[in-house]
Every structure is written in C-alpha cells, then in structure tokens.
N, C-alpha and C. Protein backbone atom coordinates (compact mmCIF):
# COMPACT_ATOMS: atom_id res chain seq x y z
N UNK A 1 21.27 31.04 64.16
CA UNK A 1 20.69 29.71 64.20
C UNK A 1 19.61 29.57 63.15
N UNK A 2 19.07 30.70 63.10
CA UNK A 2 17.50 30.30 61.81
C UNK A 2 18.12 30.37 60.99
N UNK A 3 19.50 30.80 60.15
CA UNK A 3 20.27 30.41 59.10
C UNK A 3 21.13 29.56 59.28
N UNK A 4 21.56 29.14 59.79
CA UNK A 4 22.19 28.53 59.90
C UNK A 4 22.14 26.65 60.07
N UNK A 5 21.22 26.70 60.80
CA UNK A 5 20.61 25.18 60.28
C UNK A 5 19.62 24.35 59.43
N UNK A 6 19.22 25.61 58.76
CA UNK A 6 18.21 25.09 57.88
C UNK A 6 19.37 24.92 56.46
N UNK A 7 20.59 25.33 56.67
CA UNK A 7 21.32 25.65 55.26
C UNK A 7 22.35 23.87 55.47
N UNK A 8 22.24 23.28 56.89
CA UNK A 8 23.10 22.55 57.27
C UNK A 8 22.45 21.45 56.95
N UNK A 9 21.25 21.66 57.07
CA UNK A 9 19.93 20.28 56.95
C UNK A 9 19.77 20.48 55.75
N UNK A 10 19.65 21.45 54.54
CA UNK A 10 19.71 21.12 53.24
C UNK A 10 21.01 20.55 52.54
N UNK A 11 21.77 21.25 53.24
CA UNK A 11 22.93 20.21 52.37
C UNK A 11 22.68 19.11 52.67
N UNK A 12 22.68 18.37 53.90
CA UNK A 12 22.46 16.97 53.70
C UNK A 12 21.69 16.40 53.65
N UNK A 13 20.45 17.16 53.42
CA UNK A 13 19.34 16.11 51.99
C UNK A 13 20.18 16.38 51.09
N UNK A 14 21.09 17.14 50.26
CA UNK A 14 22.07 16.47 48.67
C UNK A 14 23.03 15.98 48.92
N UNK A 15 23.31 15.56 50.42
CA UNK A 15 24.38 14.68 50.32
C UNK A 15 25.42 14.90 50.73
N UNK A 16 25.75 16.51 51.25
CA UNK A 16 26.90 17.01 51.30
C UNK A 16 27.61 17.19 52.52
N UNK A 17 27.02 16.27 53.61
CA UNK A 17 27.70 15.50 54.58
C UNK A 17 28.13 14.29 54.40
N UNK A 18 28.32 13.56 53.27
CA UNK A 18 28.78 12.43 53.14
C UNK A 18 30.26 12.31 52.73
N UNK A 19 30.79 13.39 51.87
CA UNK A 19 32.01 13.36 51.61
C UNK A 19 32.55 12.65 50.73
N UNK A 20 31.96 11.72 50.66
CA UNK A 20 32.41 10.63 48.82
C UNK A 20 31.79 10.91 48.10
N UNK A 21 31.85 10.69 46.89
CA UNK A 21 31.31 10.79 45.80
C UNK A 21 31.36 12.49 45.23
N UNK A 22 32.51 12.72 45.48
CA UNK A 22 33.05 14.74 44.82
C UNK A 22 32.58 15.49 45.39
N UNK A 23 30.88 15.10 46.49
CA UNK A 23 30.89 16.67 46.82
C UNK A 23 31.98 17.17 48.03
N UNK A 24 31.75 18.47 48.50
CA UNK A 24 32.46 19.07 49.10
C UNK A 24 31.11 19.92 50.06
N UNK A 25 31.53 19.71 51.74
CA UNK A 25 30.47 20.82 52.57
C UNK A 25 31.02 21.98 51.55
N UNK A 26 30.12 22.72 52.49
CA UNK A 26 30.31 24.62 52.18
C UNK A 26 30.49 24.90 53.68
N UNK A 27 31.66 25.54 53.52
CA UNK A 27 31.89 26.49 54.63
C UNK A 27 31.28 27.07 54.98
N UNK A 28 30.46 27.51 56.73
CA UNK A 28 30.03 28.84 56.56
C UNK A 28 30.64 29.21 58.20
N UNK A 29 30.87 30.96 58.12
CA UNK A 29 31.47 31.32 58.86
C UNK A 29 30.36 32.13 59.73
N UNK A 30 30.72 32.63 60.73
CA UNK A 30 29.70 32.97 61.68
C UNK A 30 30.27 33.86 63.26
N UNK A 31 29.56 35.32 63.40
CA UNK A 31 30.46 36.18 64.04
C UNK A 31 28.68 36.54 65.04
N UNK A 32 29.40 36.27 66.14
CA UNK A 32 27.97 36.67 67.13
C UNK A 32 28.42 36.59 68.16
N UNK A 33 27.65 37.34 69.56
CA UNK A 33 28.65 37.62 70.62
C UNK A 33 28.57 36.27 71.07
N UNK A 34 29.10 35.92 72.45
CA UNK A 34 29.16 34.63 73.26
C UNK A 34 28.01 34.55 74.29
N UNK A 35 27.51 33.67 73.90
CA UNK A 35 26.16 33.21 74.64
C UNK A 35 25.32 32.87 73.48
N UNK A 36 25.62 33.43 72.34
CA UNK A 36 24.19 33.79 71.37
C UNK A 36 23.69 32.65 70.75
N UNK A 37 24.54 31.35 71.12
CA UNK A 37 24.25 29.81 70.06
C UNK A 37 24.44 29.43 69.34
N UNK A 38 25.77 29.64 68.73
CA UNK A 38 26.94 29.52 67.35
C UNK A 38 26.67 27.74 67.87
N UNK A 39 27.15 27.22 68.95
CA UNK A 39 27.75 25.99 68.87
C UNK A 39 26.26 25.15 68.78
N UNK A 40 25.51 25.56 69.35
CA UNK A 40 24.26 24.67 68.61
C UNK A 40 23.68 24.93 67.53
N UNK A 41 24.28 26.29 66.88
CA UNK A 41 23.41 26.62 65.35
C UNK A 41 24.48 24.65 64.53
N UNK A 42 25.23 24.27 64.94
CA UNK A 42 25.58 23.41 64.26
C UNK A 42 25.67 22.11 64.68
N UNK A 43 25.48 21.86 66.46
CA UNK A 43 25.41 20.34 67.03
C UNK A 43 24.20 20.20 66.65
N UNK A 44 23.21 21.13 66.88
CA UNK A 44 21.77 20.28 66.71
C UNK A 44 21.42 19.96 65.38
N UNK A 45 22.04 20.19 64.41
CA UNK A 45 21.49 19.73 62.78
C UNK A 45 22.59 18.54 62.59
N UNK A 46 24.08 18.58 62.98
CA UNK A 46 24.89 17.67 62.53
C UNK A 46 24.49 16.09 63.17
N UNK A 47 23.90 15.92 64.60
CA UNK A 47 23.08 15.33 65.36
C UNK A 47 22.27 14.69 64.68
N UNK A 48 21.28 15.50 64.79
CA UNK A 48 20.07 15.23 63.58
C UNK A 48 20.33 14.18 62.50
N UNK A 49 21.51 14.92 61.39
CA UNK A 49 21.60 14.04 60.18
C UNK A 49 22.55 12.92 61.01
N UNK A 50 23.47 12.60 61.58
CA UNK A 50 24.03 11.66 62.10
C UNK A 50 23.36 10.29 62.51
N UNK A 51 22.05 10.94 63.21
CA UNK A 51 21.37 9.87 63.89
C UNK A 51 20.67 9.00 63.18
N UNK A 52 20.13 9.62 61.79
CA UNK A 52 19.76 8.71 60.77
C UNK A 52 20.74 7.73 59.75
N UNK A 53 22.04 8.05 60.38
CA UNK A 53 23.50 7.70 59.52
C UNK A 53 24.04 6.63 60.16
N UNK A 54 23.53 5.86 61.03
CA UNK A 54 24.69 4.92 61.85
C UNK A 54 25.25 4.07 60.87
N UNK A 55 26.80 4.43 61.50
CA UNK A 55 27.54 3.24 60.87
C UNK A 55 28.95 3.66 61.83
N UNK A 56 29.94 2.45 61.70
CA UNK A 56 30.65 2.25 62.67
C UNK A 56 32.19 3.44 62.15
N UNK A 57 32.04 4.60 61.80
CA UNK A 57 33.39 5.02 61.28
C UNK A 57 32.99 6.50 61.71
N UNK A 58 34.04 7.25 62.14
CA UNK A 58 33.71 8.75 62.18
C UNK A 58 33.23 9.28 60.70
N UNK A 59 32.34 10.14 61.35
CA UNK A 59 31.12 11.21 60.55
C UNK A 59 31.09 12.53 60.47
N UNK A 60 31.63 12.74 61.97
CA UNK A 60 31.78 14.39 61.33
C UNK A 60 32.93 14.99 62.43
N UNK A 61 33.62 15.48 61.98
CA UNK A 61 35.00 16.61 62.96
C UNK A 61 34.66 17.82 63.07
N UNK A 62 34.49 18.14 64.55
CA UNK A 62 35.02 19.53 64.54
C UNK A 62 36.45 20.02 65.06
N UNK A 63 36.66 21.17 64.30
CA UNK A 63 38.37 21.41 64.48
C UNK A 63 37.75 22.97 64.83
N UNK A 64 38.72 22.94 66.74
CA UNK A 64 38.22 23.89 66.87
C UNK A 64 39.99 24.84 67.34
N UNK A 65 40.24 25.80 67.27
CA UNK A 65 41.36 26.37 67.36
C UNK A 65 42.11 26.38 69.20
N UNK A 66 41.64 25.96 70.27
CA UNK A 66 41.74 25.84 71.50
C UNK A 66 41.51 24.67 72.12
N UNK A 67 42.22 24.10 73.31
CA UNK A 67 41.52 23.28 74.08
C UNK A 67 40.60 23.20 74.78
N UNK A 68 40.66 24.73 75.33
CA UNK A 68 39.52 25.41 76.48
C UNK A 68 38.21 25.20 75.44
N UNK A 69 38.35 25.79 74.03
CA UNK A 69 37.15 25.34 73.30
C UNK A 69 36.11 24.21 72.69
N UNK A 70 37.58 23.13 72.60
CA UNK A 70 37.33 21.93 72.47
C UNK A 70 36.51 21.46 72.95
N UNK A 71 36.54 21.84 74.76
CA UNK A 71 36.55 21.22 75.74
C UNK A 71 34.76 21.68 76.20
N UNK A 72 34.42 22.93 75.62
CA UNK A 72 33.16 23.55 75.55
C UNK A 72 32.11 22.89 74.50
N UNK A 73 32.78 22.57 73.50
CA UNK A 73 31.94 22.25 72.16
C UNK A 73 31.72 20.79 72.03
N UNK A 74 32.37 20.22 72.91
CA UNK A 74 32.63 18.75 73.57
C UNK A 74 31.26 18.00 73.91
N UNK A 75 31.01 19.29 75.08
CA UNK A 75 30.32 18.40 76.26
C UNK A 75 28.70 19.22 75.41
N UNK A 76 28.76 20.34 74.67
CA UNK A 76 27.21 20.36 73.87
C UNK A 76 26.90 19.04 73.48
N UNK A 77 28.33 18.61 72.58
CA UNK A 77 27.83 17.69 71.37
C UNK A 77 27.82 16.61 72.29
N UNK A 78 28.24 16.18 73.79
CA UNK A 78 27.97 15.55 74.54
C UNK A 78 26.30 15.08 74.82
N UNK A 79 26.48 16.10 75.60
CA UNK A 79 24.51 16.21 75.70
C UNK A 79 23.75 16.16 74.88
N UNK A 80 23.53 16.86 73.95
CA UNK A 80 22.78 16.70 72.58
C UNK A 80 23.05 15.24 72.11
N UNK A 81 23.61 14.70 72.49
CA UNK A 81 23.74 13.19 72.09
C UNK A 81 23.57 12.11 72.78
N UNK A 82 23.27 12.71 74.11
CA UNK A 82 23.02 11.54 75.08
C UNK A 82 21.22 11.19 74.45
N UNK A 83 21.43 9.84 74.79
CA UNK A 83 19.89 8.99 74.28
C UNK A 83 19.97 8.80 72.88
N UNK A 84 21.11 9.21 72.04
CA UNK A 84 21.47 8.77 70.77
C UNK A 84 21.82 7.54 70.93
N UNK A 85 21.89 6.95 69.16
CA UNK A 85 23.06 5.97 69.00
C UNK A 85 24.69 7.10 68.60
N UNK A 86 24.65 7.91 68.46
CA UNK A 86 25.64 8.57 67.98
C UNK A 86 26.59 9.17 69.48
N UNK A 87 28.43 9.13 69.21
CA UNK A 87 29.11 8.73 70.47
C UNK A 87 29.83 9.73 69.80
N UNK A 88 30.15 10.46 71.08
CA UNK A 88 30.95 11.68 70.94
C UNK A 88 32.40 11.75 71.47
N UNK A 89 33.51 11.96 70.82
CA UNK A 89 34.54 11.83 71.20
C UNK A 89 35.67 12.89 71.13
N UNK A 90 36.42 13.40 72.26
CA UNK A 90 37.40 14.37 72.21
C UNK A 90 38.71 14.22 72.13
N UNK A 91 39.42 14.55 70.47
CA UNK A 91 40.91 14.48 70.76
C UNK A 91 41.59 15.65 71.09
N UNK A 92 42.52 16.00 71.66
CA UNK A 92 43.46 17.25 71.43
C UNK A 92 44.57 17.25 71.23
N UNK A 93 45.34 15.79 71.18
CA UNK A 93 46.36 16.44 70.39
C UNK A 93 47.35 16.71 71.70
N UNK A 94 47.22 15.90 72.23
CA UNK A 94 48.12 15.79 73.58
C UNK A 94 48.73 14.33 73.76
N UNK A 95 48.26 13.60 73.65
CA UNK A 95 48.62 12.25 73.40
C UNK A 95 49.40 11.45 72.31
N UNK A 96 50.05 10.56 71.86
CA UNK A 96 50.46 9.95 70.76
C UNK A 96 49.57 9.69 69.81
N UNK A 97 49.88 9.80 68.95
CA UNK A 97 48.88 9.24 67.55
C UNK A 97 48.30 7.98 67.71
N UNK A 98 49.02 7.17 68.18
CA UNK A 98 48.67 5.95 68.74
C UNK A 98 47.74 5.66 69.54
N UNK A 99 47.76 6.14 70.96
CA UNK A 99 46.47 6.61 71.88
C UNK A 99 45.44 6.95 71.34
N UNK A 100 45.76 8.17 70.54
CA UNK A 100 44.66 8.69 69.79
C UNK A 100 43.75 7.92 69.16
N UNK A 101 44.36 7.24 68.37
CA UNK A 101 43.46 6.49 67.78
C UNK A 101 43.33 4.90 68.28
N UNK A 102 43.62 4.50 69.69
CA UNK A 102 43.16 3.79 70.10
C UNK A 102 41.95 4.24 70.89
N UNK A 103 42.01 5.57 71.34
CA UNK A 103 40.66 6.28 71.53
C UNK A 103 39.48 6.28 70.86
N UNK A 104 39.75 6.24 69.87
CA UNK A 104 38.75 6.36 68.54
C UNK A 104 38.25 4.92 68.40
N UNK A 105 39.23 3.63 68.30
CA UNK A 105 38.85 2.35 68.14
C UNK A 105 38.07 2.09 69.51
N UNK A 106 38.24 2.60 70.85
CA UNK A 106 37.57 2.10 72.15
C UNK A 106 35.69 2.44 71.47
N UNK A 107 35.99 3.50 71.51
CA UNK A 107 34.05 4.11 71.12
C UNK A 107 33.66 2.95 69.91
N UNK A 108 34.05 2.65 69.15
CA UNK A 108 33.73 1.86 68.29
C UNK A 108 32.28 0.67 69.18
C-alpha cells in the first residue's frame, strides 16, 4: 500500500487515468498474502481521483479473473464509495450484452 498508492496518485496528477490523449496507465503487479490490502492499495486512490472527475461515463474497470473475486472487490469499492458522487457497478458476464449494458445505462 505505501507503494502502491502514492505511484497511483502520481500518475493521475499526469493524467494517466484519463486514457485519451496517448497516454497509457502502467501496470503494476502485486504478490502479498490475503488479508494484507492489495484491494485497497488501489480502491482508495482510484476513489480519490474519481471523485474529483465526475462525469456521466465509466472511469475506471476492474477486470478481475473470478466471480467469487469480483464479488469481494465489489463491495470494497462499494463502501469506499458510499457518501461519494461516484457509483459502483458489477458486471460478470452472466447476462446478455444487452442487460449488461442496460445495467450500466440504469446507474447513469
């Protein structure tokens, strides 16, 4: 977490949560046991820059390899967001494309 979000909050003071204009995030990968706070080394900074970002279009994805995980990394970015303007939403990829993204248009 002490690397990990201070590297998340500098990229986006240059911008590199915005995605237009050529840049590209930087990957970063991250190996620590379970409990240790991987999933908030990255809700609580993506949060952060989000909340100063409103606007009506998705901002940021996480793609996580499970449902069971989905379903964990969900309800952080849940909480960490309650008393926001920023609305958190879960697809998996069980539903029609259609649904799906009438899911996406409901939060709107």
């Amino acid at each position: 977490q002490a690397e990990v979000i201070p590297a998340i909050l500098e990229g986006a003071r240059h911008g590199l949560l915005i995605g237009r204009g050529g840049h590209r995030p930087r990957d970063i990968c991250v190996s620590a046991p379970t409990g240790s706070g991987k999933t908030l080394s990255f809700v609580i900074p993506v949060i952060q820059v989000l909340m100063e970002r409103v606007v009506c279009e998705i901002r940021a994805l996480a793609v996580l390899p499970t449902k069971e995980l989905a379903q964990q990394v969900y309800k952080v970015f849940a909480s960490y967001a309650e008393g926001t303007p920023v609305k958190v939403v879960m697809l998996v990829g069980q539903r029609s494309f259609a649904a799906e993204r009438a899911s996406l248009l409901e939060q709107r």
